[in-house]
PDB file of N, CA and C in Angstrom:
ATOM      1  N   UNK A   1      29.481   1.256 -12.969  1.00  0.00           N
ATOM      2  CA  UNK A   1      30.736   0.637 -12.633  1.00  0.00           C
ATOM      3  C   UNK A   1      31.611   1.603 -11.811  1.00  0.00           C
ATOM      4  N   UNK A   2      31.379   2.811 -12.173  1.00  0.00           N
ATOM      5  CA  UNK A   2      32.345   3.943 -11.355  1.00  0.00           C
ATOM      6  C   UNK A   2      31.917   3.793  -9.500  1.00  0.00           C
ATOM      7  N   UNK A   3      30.488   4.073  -9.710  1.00  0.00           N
ATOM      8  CA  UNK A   3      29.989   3.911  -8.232  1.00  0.00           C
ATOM      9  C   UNK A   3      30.494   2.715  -7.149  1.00  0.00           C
ATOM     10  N   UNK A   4      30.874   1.429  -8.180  1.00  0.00           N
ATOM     11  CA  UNK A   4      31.077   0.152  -7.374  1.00  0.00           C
ATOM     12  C   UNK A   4      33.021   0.392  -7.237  1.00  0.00           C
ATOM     13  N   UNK A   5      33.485   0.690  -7.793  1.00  0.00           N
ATOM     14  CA  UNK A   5      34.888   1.588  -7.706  1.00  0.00           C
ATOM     15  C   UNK A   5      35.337   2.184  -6.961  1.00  0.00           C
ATOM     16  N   UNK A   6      34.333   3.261  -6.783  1.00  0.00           N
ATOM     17  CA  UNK A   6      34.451   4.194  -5.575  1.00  0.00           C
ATOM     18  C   UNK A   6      34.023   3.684  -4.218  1.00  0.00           C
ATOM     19  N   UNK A   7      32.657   2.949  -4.714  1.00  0.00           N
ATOM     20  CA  UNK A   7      32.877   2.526  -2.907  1.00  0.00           C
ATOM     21  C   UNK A   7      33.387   1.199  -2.181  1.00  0.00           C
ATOM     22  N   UNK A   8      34.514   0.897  -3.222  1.00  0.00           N
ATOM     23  CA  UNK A   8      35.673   0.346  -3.217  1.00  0.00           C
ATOM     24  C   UNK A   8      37.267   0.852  -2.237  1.00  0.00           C
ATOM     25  N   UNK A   9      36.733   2.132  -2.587  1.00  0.00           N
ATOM     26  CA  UNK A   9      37.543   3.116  -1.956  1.00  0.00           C
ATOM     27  C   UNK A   9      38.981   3.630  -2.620  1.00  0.00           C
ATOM     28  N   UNK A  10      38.732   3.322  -3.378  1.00  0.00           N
ATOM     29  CA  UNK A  10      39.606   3.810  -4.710  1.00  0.00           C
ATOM     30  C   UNK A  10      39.553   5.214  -5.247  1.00  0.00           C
ATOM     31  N   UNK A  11      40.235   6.074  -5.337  1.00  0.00           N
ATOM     32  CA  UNK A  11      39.851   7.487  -5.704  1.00  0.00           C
ATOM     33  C   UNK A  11      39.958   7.380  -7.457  1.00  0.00           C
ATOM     34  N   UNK A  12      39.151   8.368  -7.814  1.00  0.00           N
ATOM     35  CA  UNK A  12      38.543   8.404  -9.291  1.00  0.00           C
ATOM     36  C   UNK A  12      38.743   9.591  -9.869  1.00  0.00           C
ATOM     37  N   UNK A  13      39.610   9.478 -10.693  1.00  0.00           N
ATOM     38  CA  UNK A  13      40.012  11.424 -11.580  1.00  0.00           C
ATOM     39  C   UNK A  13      38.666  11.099 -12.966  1.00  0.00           C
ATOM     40  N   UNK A  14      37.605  11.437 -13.373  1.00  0.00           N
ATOM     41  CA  UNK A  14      36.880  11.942 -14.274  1.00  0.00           C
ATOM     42  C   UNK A  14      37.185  13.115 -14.955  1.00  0.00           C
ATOM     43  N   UNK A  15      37.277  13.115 -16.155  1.00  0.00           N
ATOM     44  CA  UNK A  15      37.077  14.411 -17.163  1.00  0.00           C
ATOM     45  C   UNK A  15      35.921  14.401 -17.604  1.00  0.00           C
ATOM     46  N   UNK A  16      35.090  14.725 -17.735  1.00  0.00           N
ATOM     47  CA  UNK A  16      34.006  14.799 -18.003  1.00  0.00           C
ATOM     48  C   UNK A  16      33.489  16.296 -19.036  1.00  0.00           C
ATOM     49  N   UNK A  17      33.098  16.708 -20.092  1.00  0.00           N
ATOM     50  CA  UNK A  17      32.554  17.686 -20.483  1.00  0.00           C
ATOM     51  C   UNK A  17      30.912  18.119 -19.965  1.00  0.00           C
ATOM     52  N   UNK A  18      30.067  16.837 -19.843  1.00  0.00           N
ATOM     53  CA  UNK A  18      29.107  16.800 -19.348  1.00  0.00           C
ATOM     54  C   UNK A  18      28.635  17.007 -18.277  1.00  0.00           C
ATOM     55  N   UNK A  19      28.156  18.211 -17.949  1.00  0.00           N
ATOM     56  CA  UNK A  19      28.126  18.483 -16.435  1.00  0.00           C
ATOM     57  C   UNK A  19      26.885  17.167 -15.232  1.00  0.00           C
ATOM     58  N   UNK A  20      25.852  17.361 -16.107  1.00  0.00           N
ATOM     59  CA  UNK A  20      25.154  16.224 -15.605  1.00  0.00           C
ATOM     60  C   UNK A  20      25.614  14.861 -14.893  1.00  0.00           C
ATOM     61  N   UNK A  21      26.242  14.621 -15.953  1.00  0.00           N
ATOM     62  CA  UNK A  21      26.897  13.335 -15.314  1.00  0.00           C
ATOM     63  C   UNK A  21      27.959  13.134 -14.268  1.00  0.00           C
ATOM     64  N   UNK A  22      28.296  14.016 -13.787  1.00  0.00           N
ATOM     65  CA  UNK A  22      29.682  14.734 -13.701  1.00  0.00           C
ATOM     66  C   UNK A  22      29.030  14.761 -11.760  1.00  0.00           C
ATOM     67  N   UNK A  23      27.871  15.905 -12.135  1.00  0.00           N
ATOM     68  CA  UNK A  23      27.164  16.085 -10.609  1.00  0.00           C
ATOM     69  C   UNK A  23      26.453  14.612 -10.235  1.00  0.00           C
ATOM     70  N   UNK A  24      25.949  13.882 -10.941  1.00  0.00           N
ATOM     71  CA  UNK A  24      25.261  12.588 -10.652  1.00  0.00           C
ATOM     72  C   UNK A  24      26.766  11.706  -9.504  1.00  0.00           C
ATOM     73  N   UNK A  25      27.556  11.425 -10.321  1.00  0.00           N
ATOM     74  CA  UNK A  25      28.564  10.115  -9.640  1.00  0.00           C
ATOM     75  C   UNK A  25      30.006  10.840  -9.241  1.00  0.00           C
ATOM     76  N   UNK A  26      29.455  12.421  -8.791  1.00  0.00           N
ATOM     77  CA  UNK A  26      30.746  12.956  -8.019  1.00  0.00           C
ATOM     78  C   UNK A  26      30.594  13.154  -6.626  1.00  0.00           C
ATOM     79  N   UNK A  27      31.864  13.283  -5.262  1.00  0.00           N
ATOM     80  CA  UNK A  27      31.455  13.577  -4.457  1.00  0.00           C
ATOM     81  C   UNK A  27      32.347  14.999  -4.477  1.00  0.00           C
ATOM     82  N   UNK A  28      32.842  15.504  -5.090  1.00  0.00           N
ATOM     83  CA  UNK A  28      34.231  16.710  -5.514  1.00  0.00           C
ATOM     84  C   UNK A  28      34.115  16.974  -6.811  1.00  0.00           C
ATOM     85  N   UNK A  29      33.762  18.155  -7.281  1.00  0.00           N
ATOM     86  CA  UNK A  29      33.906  18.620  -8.721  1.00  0.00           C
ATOM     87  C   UNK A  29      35.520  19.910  -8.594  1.00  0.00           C
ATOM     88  N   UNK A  30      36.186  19.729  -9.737  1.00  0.00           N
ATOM     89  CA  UNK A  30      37.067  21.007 -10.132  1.00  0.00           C
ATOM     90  C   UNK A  30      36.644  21.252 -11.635  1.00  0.00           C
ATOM     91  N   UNK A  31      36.241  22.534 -11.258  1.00  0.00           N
ATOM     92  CA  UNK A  31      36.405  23.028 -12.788  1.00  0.00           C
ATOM     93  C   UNK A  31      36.914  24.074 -12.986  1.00  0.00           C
ATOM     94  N   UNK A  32      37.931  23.725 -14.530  1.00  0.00           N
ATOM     95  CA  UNK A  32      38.967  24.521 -14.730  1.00  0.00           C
ATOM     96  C   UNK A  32      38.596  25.581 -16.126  1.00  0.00           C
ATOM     97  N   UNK A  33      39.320  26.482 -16.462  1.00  0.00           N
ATOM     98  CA  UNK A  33      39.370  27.224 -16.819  1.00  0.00           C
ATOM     99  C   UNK A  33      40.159  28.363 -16.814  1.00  0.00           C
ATOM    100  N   UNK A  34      40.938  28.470 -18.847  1.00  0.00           N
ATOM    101  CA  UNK A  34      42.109  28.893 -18.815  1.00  0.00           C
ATOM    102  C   UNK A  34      43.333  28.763 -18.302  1.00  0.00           C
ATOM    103  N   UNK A  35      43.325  27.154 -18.077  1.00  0.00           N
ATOM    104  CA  UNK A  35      44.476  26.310 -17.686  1.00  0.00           C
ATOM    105  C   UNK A  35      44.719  26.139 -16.067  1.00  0.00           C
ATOM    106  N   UNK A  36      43.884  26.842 -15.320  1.00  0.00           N
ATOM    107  CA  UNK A  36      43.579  26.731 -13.811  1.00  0.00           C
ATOM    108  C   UNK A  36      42.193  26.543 -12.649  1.00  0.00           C
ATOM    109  N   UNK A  37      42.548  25.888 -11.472  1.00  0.00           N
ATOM    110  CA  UNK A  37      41.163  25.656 -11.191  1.00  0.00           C
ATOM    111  C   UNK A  37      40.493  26.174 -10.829  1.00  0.00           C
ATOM    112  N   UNK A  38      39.148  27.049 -11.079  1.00  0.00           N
ATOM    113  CA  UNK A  38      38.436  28.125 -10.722  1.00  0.00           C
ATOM    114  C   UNK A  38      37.054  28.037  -9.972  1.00  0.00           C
ATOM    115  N   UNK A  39      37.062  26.408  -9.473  1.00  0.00           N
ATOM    116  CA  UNK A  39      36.062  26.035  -8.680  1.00  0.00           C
ATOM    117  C   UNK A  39      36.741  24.718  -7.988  1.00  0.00           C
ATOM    118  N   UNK A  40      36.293  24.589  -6.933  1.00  0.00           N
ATOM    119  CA  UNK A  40      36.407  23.142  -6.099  1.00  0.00           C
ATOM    120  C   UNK A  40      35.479  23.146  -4.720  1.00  0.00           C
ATOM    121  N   UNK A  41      34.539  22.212  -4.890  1.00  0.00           N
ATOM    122  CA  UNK A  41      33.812  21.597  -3.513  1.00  0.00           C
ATOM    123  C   UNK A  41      33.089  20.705  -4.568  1.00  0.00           C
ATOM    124  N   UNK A  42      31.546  20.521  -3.753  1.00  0.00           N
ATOM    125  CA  UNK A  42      31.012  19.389  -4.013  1.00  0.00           C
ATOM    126  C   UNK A  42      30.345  19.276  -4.838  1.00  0.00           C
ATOM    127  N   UNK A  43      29.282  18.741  -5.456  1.00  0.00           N
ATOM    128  CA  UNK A  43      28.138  19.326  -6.227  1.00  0.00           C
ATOM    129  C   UNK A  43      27.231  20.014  -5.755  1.00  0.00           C
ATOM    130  N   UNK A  44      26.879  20.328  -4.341  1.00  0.00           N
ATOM    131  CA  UNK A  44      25.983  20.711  -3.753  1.00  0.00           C
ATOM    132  C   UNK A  44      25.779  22.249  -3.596  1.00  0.00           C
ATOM    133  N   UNK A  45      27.898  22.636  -3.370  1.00  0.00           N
ATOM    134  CA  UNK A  45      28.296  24.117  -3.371  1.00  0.00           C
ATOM    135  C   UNK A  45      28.262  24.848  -5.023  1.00  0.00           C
ATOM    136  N   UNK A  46      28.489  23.812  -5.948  1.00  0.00           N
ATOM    137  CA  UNK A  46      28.495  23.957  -7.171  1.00  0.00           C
ATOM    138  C   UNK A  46      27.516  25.007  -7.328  1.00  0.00           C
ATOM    139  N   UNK A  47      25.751  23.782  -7.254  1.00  0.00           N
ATOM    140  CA  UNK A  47      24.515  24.043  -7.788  1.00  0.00           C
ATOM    141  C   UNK A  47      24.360  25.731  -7.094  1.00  0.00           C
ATOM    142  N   UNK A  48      24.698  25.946  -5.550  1.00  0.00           N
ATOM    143  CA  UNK A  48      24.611  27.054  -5.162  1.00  0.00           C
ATOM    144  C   UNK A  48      25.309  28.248  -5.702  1.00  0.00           C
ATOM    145  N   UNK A  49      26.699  28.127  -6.271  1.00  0.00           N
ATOM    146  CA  UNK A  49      27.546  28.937  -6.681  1.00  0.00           C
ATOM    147  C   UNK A  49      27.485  29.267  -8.093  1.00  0.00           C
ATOM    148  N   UNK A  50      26.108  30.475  -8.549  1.00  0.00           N
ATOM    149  CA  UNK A  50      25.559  30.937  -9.533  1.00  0.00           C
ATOM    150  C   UNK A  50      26.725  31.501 -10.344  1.00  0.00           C
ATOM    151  N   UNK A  51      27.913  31.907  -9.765  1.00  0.00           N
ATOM    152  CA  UNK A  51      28.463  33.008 -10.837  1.00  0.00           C
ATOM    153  C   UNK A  51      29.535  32.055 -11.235  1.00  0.00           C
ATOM    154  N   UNK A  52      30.301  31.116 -10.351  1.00  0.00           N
ATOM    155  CA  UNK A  52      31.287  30.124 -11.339  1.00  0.00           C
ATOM    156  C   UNK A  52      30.367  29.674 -12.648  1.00  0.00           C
ATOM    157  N   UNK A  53      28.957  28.791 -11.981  1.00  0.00           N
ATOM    158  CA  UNK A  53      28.039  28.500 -13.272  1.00  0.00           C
ATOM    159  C   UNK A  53      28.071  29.091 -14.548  1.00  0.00           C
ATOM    160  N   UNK A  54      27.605  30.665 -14.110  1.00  0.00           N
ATOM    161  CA  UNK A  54      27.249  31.448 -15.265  1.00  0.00           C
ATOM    162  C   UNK A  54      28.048  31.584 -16.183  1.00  0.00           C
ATOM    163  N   UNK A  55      29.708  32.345 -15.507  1.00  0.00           N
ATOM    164  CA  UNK A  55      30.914  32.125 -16.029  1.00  0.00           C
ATOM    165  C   UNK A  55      31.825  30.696 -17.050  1.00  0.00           C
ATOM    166  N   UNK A  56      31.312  29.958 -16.145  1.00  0.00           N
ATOM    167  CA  UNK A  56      32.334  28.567 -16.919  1.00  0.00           C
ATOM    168  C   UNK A  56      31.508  27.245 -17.242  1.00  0.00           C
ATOM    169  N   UNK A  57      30.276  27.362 -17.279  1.00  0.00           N
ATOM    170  CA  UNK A  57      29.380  25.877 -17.334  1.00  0.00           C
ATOM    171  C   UNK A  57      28.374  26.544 -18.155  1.00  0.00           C
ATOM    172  N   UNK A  58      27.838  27.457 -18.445  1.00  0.00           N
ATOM    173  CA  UNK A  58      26.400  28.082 -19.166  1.00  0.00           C
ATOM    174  C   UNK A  58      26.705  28.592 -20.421  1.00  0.00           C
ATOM    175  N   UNK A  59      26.656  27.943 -21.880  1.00  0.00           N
ATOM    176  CA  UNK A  59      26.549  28.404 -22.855  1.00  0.00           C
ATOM    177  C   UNK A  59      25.193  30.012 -22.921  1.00  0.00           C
TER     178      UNK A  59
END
């Protein structure tokens, strides 16, 4: 339902804890940490950007 939303052209704020899902039906991820945002681009720069990962997404 989100996908038919969006390409509606409607913009979409997600919270999501789940990163999976998060990279599946995003075209923009922010992820925050310690009350500020310490990442922003796509999922694509995400998957590349090992040390935000390691830091704020990798138990």
């Amino acid at each position: 339902m989100l996908d038919e939303i969006a390409r509606r052209g409607t913009a979409i704020l997600l919270v999501e804890q789940k990163l999976t899902i998060a990279l599946i039906i995003s075209r923009r991820l922010y992820v925050m940490g310690h009350g500020r945002i310490v990442f922003e681009g796509t999922p694509a720069e995400l998957a590349a950007n090992g040390a935000i990962r390691k830091e704020w997404l990798e138990v």
